[in-house]
Structure formats: structure tokens, C-alpha cells
C-alpha atoms as a PDB file:
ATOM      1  CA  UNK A   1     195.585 156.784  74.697  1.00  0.00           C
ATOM      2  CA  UNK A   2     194.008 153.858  75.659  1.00  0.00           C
ATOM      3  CA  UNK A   3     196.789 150.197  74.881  1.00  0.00           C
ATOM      4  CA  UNK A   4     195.070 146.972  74.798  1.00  0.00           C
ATOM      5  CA  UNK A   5     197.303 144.024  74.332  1.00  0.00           C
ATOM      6  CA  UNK A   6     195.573 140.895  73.651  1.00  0.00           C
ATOM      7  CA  UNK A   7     197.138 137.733  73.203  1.00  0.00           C
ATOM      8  CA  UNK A   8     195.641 134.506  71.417  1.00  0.00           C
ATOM      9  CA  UNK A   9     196.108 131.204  69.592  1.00  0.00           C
ATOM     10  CA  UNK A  10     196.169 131.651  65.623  1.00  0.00           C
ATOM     11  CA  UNK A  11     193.630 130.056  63.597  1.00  0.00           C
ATOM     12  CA  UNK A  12     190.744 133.051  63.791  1.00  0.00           C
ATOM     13  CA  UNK A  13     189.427 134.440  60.738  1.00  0.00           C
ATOM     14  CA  UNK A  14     190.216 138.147  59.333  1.00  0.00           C
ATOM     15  CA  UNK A  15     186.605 138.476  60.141  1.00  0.00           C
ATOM     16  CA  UNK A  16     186.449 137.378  63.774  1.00  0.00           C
ATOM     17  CA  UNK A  17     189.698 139.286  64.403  1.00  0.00           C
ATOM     18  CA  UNK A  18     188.139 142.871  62.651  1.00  0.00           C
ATOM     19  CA  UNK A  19     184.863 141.742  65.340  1.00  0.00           C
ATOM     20  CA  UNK A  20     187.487 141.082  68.094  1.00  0.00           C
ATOM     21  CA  UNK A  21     189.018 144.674  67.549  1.00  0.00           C
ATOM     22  CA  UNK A  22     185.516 146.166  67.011  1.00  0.00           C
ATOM     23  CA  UNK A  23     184.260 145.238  70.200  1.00  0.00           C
ATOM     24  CA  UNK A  24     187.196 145.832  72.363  1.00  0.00           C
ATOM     25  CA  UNK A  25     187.399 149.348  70.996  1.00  0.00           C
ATOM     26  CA  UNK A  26     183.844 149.729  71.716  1.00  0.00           C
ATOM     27  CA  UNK A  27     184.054 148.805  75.103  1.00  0.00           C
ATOM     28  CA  UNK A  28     187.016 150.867  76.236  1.00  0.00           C
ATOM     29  CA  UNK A  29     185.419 153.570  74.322  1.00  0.00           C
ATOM     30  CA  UNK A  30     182.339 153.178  76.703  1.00  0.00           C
ATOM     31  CA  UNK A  31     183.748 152.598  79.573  1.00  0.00           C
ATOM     32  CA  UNK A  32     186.752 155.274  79.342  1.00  0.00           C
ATOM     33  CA  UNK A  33     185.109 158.081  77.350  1.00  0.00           C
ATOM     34  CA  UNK A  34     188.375 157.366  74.981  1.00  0.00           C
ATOM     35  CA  UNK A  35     187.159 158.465  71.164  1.00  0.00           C
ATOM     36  CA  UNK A  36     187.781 155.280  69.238  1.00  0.00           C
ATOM     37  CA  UNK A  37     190.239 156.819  67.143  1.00  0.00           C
ATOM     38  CA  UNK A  38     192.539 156.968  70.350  1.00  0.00           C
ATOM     39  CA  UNK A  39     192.464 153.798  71.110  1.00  0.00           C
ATOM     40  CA  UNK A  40     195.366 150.931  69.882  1.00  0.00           C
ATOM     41  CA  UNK A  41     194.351 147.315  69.890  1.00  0.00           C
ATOM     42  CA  UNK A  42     197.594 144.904  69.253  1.00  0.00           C
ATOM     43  CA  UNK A  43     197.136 140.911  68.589  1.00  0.00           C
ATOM     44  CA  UNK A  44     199.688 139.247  69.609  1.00  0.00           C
ATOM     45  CA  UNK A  45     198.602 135.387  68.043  1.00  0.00           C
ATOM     46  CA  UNK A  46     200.526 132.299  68.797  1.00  0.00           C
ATOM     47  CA  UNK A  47     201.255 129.129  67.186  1.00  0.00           C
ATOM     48  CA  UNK A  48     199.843 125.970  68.825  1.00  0.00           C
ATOM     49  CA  UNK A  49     203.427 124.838  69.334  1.00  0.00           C
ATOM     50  CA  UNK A  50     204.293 128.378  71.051  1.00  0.00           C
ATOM     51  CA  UNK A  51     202.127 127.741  73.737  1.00  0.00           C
ATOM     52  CA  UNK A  52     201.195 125.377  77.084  1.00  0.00           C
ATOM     53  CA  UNK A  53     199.030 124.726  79.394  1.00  0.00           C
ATOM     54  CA  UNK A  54     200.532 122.872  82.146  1.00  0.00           C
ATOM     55  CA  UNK A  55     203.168 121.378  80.552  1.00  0.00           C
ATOM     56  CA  UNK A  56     201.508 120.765  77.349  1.00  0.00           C
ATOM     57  CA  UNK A  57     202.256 122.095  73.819  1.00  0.00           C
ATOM     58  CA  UNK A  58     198.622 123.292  72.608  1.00  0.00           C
ATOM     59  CA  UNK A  59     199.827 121.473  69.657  1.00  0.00           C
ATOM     60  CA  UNK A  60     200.101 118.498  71.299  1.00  0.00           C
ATOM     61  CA  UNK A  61     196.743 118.239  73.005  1.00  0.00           C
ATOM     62  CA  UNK A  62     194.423 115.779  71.162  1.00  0.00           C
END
């Protein structure tokens, strides 16, 4: 059973997320020989003010 974890920043769409998972699942599925239905996709999204890049709230960045 294939695990993918992916963490991002919140703001994507219902639609780009359902794409995101579509794709991943498409590509382990390819390159594991995993049947889609085996393999778990998890989003892990973050608020802006959850996460930095050196030093740096996201939310903070201009």
C-alpha cells in the first residue's frame, strides 16, 4: 500500500486538489504497478502563518 504524504500552503481549489490527488495516484500507480485503489494520498495544508521560510511567516512576506 503505497502512503504519499504531501504537505502544502492552503488556498488551492477543491478542483486543483482532486487534480493534485489524480496525478499523484497516477504516477505511483505507473511507476509501482500499485492498482490505484491501493494507494492513500494525505494533504496535509498549512496556514500562511503556520509556515517559514528562513525566518519568515509566509504570512508575512509581501
Amino acid at each position: 500500500m503505497p502512503l504519499v504524504h504531501i504537505e502544502l500552503i492552503a488556498g488551492r481549489s477543491e478542483e486543483q486538489l482532486k487534480d493534485l490527488v489524480k496525478d499523484v495516484t497516477n504516477a505511483v500507480t505507473k511507476n509501482t504497478g500499485a492498482p490505484a485503489e491501493h494507494v492513500h494520498v494525505v494533504l496535509n495544508e498549512m496556514q500562511t502563518n503556520r509556515y517559514a521560510v528562513g525566518g519568515v511567516l509566509k504570512s508575512d512576506e509581501k
